[in-house]
Protein backbone atom coordinates (compact mmCIF):
# COMPACT_ATOMS: atom_id res chain seq x y z
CA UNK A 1 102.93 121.41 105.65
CA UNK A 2 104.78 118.48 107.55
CA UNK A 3 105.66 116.29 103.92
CA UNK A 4 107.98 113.36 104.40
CA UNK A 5 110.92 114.16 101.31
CA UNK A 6 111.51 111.40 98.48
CA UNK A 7 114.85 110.73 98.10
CA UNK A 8 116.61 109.00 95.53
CA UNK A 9 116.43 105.41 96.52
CA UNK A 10 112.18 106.31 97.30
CA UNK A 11 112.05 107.53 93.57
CA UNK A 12 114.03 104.72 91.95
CA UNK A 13 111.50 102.32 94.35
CA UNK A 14 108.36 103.29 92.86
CA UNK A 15 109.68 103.29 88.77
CA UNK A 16 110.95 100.14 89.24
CA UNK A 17 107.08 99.06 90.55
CA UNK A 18 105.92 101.23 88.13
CA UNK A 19 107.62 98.43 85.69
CA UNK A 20 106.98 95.64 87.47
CA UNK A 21 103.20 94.46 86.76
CA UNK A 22 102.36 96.73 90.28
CA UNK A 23 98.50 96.32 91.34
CA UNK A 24 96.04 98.94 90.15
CA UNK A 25 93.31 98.73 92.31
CA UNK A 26 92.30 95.75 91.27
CA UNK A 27 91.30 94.32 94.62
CA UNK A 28 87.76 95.43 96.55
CA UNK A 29 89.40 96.81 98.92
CA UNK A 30 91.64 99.00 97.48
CA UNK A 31 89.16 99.99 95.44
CA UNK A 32 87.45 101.15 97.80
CA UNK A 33 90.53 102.90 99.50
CA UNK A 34 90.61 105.17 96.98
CA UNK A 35 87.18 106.05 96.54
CA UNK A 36 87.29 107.38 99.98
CA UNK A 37 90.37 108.90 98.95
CA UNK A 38 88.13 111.66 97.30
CA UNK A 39 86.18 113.28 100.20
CA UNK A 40 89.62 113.12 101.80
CA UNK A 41 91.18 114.82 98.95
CA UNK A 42 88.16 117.61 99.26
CA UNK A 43 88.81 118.05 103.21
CA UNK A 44 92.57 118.54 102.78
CA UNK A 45 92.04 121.30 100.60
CA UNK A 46 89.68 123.08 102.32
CA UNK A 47 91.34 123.13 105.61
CA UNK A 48 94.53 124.43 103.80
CA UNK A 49 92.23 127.11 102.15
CA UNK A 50 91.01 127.92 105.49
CA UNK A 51 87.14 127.26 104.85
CA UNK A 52 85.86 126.59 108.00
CA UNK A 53 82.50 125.32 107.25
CA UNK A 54 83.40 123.39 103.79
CA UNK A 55 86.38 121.72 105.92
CA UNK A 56 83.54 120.26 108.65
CA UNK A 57 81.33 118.97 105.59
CA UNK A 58 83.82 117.66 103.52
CA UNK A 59 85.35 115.70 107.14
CA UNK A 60 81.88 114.69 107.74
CA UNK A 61 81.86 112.99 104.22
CA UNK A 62 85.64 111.93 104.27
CA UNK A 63 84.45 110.07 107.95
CA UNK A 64 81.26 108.48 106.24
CA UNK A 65 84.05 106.80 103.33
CA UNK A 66 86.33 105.32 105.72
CA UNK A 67 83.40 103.88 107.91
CA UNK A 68 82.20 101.73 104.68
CA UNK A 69 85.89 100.76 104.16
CA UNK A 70 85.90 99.51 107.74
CA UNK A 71 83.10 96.89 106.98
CA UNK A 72 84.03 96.22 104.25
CA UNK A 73 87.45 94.99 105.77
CA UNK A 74 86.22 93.72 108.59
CA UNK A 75 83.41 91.56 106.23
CA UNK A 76 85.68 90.63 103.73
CA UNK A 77 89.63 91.20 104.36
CA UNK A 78 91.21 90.11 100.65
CA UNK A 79 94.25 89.88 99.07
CA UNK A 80 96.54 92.05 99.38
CA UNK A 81 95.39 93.08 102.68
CA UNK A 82 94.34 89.70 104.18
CA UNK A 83 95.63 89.04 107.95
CA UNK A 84 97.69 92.43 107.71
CA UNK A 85 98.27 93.79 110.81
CA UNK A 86 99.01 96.70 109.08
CA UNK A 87 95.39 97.54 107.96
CA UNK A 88 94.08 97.10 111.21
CA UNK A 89 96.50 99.75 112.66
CA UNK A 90 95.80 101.83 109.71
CA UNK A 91 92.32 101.66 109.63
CA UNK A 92 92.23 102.79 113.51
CA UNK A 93 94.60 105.43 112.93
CA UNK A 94 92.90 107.51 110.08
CA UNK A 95 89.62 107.34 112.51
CA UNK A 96 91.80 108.97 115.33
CA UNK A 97 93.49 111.42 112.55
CA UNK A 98 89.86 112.42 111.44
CA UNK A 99 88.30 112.73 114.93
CA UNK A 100 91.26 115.10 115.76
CA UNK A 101 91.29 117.06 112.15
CA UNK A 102 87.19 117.57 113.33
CA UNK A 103 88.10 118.90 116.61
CA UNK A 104 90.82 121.45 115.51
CA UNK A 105 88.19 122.67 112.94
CA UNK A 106 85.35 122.89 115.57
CA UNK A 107 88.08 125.28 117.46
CA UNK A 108 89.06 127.02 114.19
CA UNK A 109 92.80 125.47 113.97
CA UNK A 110 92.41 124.99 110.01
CA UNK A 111 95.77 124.89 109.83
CA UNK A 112 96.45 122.13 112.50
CA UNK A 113 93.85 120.43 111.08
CA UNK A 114 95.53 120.31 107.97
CA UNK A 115 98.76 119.08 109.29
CA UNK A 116 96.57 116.21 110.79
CA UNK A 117 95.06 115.27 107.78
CA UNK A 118 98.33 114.85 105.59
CA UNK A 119 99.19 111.87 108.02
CA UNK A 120 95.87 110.23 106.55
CA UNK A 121 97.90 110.55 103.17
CA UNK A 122 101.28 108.97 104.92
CA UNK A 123 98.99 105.82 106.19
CA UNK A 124 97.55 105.00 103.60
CA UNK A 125 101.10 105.46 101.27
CA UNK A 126 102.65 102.79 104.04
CA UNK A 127 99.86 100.69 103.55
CA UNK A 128 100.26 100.22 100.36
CA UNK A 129 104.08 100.14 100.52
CA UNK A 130 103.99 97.44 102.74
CA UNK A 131 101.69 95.31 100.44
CA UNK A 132 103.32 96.53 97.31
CA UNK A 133 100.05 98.00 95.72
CA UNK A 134 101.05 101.19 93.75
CA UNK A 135 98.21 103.18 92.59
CA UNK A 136 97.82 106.81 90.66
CA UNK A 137 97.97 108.33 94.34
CA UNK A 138 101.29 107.43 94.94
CA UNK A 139 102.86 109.59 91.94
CA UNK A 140 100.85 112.36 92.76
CA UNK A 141 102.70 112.14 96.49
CA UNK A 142 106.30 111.75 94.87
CA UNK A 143 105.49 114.69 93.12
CA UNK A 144 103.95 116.38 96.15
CA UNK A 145 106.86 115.80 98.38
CA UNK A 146 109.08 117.10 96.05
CA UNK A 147 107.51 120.12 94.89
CA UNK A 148 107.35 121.21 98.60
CA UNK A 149 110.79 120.41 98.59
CA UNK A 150 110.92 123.08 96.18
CA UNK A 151 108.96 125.52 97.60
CA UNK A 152 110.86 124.60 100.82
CA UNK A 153 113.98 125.08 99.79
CA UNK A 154 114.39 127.01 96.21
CA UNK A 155 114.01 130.39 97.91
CA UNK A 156 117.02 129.49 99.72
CA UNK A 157 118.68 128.48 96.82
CA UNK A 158 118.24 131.13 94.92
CA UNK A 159 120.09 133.21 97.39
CA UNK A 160 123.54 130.88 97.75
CA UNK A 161 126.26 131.35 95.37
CA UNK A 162 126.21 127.02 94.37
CA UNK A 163 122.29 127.38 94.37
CA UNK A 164 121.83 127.54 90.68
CA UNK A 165 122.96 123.37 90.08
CA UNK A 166 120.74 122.69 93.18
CA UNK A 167 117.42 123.86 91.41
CA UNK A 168 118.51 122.43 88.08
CA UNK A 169 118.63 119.42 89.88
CA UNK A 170 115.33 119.94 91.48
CA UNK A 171 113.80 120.88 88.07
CA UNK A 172 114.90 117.61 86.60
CA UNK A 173 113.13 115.44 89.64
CA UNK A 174 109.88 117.42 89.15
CA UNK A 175 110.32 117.09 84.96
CA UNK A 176 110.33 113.19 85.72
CA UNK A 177 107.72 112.80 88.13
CA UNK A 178 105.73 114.96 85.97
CA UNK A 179 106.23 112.83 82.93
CA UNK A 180 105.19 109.73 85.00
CA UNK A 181 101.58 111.82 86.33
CA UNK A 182 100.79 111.60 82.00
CA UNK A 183 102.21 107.77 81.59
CA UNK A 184 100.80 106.29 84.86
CA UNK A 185 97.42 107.61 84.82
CA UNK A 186 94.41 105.56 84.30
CA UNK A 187 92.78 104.91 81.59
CA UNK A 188 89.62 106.99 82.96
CA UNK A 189 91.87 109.97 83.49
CA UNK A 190 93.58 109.44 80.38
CA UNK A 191 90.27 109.96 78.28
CA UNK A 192 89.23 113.18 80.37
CA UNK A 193 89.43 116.48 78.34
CA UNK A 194 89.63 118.29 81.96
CA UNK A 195 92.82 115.55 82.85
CA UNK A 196 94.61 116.40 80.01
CA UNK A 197 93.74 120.88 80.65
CA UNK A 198 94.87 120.04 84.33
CA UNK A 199 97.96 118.08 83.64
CA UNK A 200 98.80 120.09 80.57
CA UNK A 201 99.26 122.62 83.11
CA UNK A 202 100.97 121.50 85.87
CA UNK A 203 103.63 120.70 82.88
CA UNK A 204 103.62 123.65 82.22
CA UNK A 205 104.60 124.60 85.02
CA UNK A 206 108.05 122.39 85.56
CA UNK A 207 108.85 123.70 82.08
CA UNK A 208 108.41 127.64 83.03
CA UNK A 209 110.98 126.92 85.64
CA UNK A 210 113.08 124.40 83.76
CA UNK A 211 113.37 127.06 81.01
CA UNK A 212 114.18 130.26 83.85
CA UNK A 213 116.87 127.87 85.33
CA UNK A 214 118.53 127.10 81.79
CA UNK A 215 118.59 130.67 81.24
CA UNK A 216 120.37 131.69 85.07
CA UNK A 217 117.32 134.00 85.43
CA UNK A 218 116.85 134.47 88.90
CA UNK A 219 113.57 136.56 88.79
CA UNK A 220 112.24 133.89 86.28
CA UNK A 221 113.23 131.76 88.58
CA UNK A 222 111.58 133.06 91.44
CA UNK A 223 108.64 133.42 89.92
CA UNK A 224 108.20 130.15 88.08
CA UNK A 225 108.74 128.54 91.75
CA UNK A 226 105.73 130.67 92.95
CA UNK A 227 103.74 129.27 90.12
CA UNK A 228 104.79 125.52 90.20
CA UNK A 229 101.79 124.56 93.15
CA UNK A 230 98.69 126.42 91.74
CA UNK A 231 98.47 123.87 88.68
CA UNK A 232 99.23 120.62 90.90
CA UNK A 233 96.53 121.51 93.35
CA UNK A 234 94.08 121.91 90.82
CA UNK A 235 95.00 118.01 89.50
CA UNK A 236 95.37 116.73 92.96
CA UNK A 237 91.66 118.01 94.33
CA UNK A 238 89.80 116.45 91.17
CA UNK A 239 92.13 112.83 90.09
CA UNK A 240 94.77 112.90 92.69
């Protein structure tokens, strides 16, 4: 997958609005933003599981969501979206991502159509960057981005003589994004028995490999990378 990398200056960006009174959907339209955010979520999964016929429904549905959050811009644009260029541009561009994803899946390029579909996910993050709106989405990305960097680039790691410090590092990145999935979710998620099983998990996870890294254990290591995205896909498809 084609994931734009958080870097440190990114990270320290989005705790410092996680401190700073940031907006929680609290606006109509971001609202509903992220309630088309779901059939979204649903398609990107199932093109990256390559289900060919759950990929076409769920883009069917994901298509229906971002056609009500067209009117409902275009009926009533509010703060802090109001005479944004930005949304305009971003509204026309997940409609061209979606038409595209559809096509690929019609020709059974589940995989291209997946690639297309993560750029819905970097819209919508610049959207909201622009207009300083942070929402539970965005630590789900940071964590995203940098567990691919993971997956990207442990492997590698593993195999250079100086790549033991490199996944420590890595571990400690995931171990704080991971602590901000449990502190900045909302209140909703918070109180959800299946939240709690899902993140529980996923924490797991970053301490599996935390723990194989203290210990210089390269197959720990190596496996505890290969079970680091299981968990977080499982959060991301139901509250991401």
């Amino acid at each position: 997958m084609n994931i734009p990398r958080f870097r440190v200056l990114p990270l320290l960006a989005l705790a410092a609005g996680a401190c700073a009174s940031p907006a929680w959907a609290a606006d109509p339209v971001t609202d509903a933003l992220q309630k088309a955010y779901v059939p979204y979520r649903a398609a990107l999964f199932k093109t990256n599981a390559g289900q060919a016929g759950e990929s076409a429904d769920a883009l069917k549905q994901a298509q229906q969501a971002w056609s009500q959050v067209t009117q409902l811009v275009k009926s009533q644009p509010t703060v802090p979206y109001a005479n944004d260029a930005l949304m305009a541009r971003t509204l026309s561009g997940v409609e061209e991502h979606y038409a595209r994803a559809v096509q690929q899946v019609a020709a059974g390029q589940l995989s291209q159509a997946h690639d297309t579909l993560e750029g819905v996910r970097d819209l919508l993050s610049e959207l909201r960057r622009q207009n300083q709106v942070i929402v539970y989405s965005d630590h789900m990305n940071a964590y995203h981005a940098q567990m691919e960097h993971l997956l990207d680039e442990g492997p590698k790691w593993l195999k250079a003589d100086d790549g033991l410090p490199k996944l420590a590092a890595q571990a400690g990145v995931l171990t704080y994004l991971a602590g901000l999935l449990a502190s900045e979710a909302p209140a909703s998620a918070q109180s959800s028995a299946e939240f709690k099983d899902l993140l529980g998990a996923v924490t797991r996870s970053v301490e599996a490999l935390n723990a194989a890294v203290a210990a210089g254990d390269k197959a720990r290591i190596e496996k505890a990378i290969g079970q680091v995205k299981a968990p977080y896909s499982k959060l991301f498809i139901k509250f991401g």
